[in-house]
Protein backbone atom coordinates (compact mmCIF):
# COMPACT_ATOMS: atom_id res chain seq x y z
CA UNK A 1 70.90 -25.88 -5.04
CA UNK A 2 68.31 -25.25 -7.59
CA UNK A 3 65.54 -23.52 -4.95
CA UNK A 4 68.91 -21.26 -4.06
CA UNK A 5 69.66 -20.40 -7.29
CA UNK A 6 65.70 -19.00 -7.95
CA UNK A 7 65.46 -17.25 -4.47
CA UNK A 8 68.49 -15.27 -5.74
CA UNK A 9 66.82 -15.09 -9.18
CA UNK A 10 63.70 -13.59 -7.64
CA UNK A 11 65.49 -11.35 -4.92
CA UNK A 12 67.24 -9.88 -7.91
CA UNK A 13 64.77 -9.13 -9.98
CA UNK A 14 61.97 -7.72 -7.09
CA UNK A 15 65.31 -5.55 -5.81
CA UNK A 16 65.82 -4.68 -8.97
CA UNK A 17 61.99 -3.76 -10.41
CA UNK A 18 62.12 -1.98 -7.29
CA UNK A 19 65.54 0.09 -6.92
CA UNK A 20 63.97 1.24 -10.43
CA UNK A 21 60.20 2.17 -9.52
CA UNK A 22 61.63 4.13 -6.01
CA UNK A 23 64.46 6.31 -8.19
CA UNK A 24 61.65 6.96 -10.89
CA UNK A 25 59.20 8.15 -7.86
CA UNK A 26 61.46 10.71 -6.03
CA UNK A 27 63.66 12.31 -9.10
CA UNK A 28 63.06 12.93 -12.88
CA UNK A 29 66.28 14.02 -14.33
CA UNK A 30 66.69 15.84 -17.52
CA UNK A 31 68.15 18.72 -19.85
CA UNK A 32 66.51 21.91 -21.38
CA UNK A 33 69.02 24.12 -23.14
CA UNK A 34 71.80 22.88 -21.43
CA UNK A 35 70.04 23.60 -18.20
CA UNK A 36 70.20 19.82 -16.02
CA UNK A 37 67.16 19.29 -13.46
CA UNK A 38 65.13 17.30 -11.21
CA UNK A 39 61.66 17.06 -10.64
CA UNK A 40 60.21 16.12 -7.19
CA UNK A 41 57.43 16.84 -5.94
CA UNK A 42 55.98 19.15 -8.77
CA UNK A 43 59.38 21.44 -8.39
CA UNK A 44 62.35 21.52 -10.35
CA UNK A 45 65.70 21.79 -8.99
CA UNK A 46 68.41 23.31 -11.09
CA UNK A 47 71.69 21.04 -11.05
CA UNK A 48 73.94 21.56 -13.62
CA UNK A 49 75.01 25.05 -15.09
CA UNK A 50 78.01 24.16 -16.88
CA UNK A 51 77.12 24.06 -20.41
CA UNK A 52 75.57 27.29 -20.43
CA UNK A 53 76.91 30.78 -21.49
CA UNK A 54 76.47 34.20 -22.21
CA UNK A 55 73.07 35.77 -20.54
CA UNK A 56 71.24 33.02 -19.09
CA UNK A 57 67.30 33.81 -18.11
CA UNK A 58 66.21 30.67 -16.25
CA UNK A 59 62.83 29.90 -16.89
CA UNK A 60 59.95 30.11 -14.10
CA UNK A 61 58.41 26.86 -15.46
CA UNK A 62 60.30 23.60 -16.56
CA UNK A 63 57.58 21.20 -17.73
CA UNK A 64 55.18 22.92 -15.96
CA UNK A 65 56.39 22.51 -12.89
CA UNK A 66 57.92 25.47 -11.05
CA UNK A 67 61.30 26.42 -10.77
CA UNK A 68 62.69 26.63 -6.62
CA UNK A 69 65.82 26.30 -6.08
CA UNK A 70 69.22 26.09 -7.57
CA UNK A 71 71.71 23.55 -6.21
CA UNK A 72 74.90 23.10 -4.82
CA UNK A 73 77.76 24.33 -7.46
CA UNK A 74 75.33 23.93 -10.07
CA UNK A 75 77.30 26.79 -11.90
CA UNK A 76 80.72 27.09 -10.21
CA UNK A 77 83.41 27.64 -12.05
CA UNK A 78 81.47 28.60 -15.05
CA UNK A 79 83.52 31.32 -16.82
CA UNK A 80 81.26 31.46 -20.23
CA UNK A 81 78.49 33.18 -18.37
CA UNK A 82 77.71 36.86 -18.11
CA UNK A 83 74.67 37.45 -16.79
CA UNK A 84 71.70 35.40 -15.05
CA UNK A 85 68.32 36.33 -14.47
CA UNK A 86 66.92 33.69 -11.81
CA UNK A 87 62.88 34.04 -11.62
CA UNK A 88 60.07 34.91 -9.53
CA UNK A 89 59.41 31.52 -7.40
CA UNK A 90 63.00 30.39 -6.74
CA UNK A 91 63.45 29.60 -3.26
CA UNK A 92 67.00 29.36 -2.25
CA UNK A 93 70.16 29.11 -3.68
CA UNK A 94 72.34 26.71 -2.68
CA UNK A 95 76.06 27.20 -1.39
CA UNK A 96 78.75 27.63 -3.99
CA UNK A 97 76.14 27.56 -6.87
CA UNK A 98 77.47 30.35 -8.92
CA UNK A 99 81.45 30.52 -6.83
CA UNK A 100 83.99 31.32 -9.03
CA UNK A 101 82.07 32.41 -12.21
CA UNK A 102 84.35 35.22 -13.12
CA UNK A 103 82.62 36.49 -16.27
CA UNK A 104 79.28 36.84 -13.92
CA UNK A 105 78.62 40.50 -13.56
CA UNK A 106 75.14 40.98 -13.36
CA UNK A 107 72.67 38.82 -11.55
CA UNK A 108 68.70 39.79 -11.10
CA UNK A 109 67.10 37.58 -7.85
CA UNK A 110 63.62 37.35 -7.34
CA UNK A 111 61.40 38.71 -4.39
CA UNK A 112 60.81 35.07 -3.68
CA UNK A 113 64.44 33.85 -2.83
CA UNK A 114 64.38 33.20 1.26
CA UNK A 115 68.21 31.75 1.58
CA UNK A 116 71.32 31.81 -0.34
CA UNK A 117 74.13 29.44 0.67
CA UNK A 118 77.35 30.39 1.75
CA UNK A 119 79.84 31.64 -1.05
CA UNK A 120 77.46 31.27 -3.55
CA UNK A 121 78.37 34.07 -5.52
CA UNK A 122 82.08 34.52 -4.68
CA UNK A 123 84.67 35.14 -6.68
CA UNK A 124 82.16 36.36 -9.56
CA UNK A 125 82.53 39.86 -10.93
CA UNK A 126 79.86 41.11 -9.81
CA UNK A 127 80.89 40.63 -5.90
CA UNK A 128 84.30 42.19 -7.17
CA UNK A 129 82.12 45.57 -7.99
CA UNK A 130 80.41 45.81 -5.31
């Protein structure tokens, strides 16, 4: 009973040490003026919108890492924002990220951008005026 009791002990704490070290390796999650990201692999992926308003410039850097891409309804829904200006280096824009943002009625994209997901800019005003 006793060796049972520390081969659990042990699993759990190597599975545990790690579950911890692999999460730490492919994601760092954090906030920057109410802008949530990851980093992997030297590039930040922007996540969570929601707490921002007004005209939003995201940056081309976070932590000196560069800015690509902009997740899946990071922004939906968002009606506090009027304006973003995504930068130069931002890859793609994934679907839904800014659906349904009815105050959004201008939006600058960069030469960079190569896809944009599906819907991800309906229901905005901008799409309305055009």
């Amino acid at each position: 009973m006793k060796k049972l009791l520390s081969v659990i002990t042990i699993a759990t704490f190597v599975l545990t040490l790690f579950s911890t070290s692999v999460f730490s390796v492919f994601a760092e999650t954090s906030t920057l003026k109410n802008i949530k990201y990851t980093i992997h692999d030297d590039e930040v992926s922007i996540y969570d919108l929601q707490l921002v308003y007004g005209d939003v410039v995201i940056p081309a850097k976070i932590e000196g890492c560069p800015v690509t891409s902009i997740s899946f309804e990071a922004c939906s829904e968002n009606n506090s924002i009027t304006s973003i200006v995504i930068p130069e280096g931002v890859k793609s824009i994934a679907a839904s990220a800014f659906e349904n943002c009815k105050k959004l009625s201008k939006i600058t994209l960069p030469d960079s951008l190569e896809s944009i997901g599906y819907a991800a800019f309906d229901g905005t005003a901008y799409c309305k005026k055009t």
